[in-house]
Protein backbone atom coordinates (compact mmCIF):
# COMPACT_ATOMS: atom_id res chain seq x y z
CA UNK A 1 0.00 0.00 0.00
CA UNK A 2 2.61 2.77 0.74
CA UNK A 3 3.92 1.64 -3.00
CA UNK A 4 1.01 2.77 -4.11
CA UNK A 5 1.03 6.36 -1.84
CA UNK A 6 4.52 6.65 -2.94
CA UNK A 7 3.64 6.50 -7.02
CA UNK A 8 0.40 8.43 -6.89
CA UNK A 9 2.68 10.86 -4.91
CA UNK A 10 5.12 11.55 -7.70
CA UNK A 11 2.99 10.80 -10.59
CA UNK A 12 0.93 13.89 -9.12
CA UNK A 13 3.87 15.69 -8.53
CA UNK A 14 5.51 15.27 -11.91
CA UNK A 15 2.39 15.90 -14.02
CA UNK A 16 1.87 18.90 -11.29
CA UNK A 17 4.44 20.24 -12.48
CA UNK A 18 4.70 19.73 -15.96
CA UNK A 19 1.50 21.47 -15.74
CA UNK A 20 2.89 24.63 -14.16
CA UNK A 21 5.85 24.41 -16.71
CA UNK A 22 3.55 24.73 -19.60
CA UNK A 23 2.23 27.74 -18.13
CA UNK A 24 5.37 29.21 -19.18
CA UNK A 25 4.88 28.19 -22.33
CA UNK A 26 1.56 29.62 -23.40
CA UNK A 27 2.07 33.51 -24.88
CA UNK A 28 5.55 31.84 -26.75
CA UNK A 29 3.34 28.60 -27.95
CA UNK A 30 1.01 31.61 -29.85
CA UNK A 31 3.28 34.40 -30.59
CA UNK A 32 6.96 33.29 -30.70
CA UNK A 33 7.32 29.44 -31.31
CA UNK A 34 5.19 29.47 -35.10
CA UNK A 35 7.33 32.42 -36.29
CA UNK A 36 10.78 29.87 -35.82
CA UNK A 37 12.70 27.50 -38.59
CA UNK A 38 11.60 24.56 -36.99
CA UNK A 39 13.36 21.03 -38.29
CA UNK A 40 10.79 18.73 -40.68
CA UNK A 41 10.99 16.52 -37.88
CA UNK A 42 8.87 18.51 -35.31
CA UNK A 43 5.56 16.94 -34.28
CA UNK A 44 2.51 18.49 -34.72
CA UNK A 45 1.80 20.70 -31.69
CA UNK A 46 -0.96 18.32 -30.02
CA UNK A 47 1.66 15.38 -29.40
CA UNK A 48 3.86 17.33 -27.31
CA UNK A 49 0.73 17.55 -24.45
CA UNK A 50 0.51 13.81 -24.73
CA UNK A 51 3.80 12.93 -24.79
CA UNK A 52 4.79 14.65 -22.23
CA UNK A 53 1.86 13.46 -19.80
CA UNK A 54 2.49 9.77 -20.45
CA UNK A 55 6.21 10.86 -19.71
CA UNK A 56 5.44 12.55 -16.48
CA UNK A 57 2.96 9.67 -15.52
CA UNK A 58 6.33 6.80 -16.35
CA UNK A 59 8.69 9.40 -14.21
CA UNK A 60 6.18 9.03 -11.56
CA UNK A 61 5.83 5.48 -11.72
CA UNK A 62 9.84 5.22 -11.53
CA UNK A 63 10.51 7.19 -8.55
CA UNK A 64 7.50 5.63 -7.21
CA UNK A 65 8.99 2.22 -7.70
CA UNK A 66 12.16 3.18 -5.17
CA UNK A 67 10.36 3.47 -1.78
CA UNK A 68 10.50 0.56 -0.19
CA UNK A 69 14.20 0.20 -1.68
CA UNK A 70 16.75 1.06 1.09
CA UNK A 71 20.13 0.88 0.61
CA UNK A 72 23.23 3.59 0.07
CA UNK A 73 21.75 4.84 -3.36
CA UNK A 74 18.46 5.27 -2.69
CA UNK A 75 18.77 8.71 -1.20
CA UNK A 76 21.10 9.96 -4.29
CA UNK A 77 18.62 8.75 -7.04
CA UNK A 78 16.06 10.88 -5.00
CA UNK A 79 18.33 13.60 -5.12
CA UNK A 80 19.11 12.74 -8.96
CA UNK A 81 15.52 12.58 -9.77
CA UNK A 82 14.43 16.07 -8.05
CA UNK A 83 17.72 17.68 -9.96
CA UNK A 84 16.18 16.38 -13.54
CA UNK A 85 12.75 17.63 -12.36
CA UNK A 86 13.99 20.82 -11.47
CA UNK A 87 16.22 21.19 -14.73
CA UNK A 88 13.08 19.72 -16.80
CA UNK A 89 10.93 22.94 -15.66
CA UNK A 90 13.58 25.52 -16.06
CA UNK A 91 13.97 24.38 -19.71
CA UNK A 92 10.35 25.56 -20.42
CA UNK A 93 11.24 28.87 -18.28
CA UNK A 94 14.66 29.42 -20.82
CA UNK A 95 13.50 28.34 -23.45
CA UNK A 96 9.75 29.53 -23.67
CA UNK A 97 9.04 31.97 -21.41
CA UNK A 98 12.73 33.99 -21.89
CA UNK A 99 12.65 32.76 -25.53
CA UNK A 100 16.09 31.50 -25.33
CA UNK A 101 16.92 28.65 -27.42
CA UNK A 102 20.80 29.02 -26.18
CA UNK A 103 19.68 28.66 -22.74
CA UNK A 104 17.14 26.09 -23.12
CA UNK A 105 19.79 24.09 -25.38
CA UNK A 106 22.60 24.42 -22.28
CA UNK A 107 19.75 23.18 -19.61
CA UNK A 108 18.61 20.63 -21.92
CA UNK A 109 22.08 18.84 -22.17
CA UNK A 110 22.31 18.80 -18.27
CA UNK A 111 19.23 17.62 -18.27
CA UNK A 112 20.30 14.70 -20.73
CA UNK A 113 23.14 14.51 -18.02
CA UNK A 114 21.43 14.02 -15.20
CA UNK A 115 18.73 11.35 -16.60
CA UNK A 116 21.53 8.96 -17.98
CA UNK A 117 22.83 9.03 -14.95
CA UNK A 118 19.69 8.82 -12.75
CA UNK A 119 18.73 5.32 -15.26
CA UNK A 120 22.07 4.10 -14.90
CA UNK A 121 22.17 4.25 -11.39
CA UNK A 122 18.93 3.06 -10.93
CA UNK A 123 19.14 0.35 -13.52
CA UNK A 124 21.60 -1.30 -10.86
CA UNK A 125 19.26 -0.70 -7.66
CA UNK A 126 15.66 -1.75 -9.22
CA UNK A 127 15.88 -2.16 -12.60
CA UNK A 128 11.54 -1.86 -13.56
CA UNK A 129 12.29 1.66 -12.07
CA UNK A 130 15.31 2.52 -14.82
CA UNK A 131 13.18 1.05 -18.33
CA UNK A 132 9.90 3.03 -16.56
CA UNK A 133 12.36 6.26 -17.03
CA UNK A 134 14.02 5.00 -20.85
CA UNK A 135 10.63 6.84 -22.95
CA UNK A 136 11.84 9.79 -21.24
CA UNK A 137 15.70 9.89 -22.24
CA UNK A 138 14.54 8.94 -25.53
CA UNK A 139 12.08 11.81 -25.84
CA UNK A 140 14.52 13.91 -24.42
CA UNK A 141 17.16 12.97 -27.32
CA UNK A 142 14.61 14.33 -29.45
CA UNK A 143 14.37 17.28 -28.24
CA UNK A 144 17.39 18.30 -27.76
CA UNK A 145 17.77 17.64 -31.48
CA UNK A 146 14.59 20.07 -31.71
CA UNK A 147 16.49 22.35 -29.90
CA UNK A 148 19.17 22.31 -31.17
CA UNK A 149 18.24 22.62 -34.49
CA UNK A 150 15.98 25.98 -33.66
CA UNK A 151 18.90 27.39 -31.58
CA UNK A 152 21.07 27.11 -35.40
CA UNK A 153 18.83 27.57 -37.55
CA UNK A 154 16.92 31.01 -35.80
């Protein structure tokens, strides 16, 4: 049962705050964001909300996964994990909101950082919790391509 507190706990907190990230987003998502080169690759603007929710729900699930895991690295993949979050909303902030595509590319690739090394850690302490987290880093490969192609090519 407190497996299940602890995942609803983070899957509410992740898609919380995905949530209040996108508010950064929305003036740059209708002014800003059309008027960019944007790579032939870039979904159409009503995957991103889904994507990113059944990220945030898998993020959730992963952390989740880790509570009733004690040993020496549990405490640092927490710390990992809130690091990513944090670095995951301040992308939207640089990126969107300040309209930076330089800063959102340099957050981005810490970002990148820190989530290979959250799933590699935590592929070696539970490893359901490190392929929950995979979509994610994968996702997150793709946009830093996005990014990085609009910080270039703008």
């Amino acid at each position: 049962m407190k497996k299940i507190i602890s995942i609803t706990i983070w899957v509410s907190v992740c898609l919380v705050l995905g949530y209040l990230s996108s508010l950064f987003q929305s003036s740059a998502m209708t002014e800003w964001y059309p008027t960019l080169h944007r790579s032939s690759l870039t979904p159409p603007d009503w995957l991103f909300p889904v994507a990113w929710t059944i990220i945030y729900i898998l993020m959730g699930i992963s952390v989740g996964l880790l509570h009733d895991i004690r040993n020496i690295y549990t405490r640092f993949l927490y710390i990992l994990f809130v690091i990513q979050l944090i670095l995951n909303i301040l992308w939207s902030l640089f990126f969107f909101y300040m309209r930076s595509p330089i800063f959102g590319f340099i957050d981005i690739i810490l970002l990148d950082m820190f989530c290979v090394i959250y799933f590699a850690a935590t592929y070696f302490v539970y490893r359901p919790s490190a392929w929950l987290f995979l979509p994610y880093i994968l996702w997150l490969a793709f946009a830093t391509y996005l990014n990085g192609y609009i910080m270039i090519h703008n």
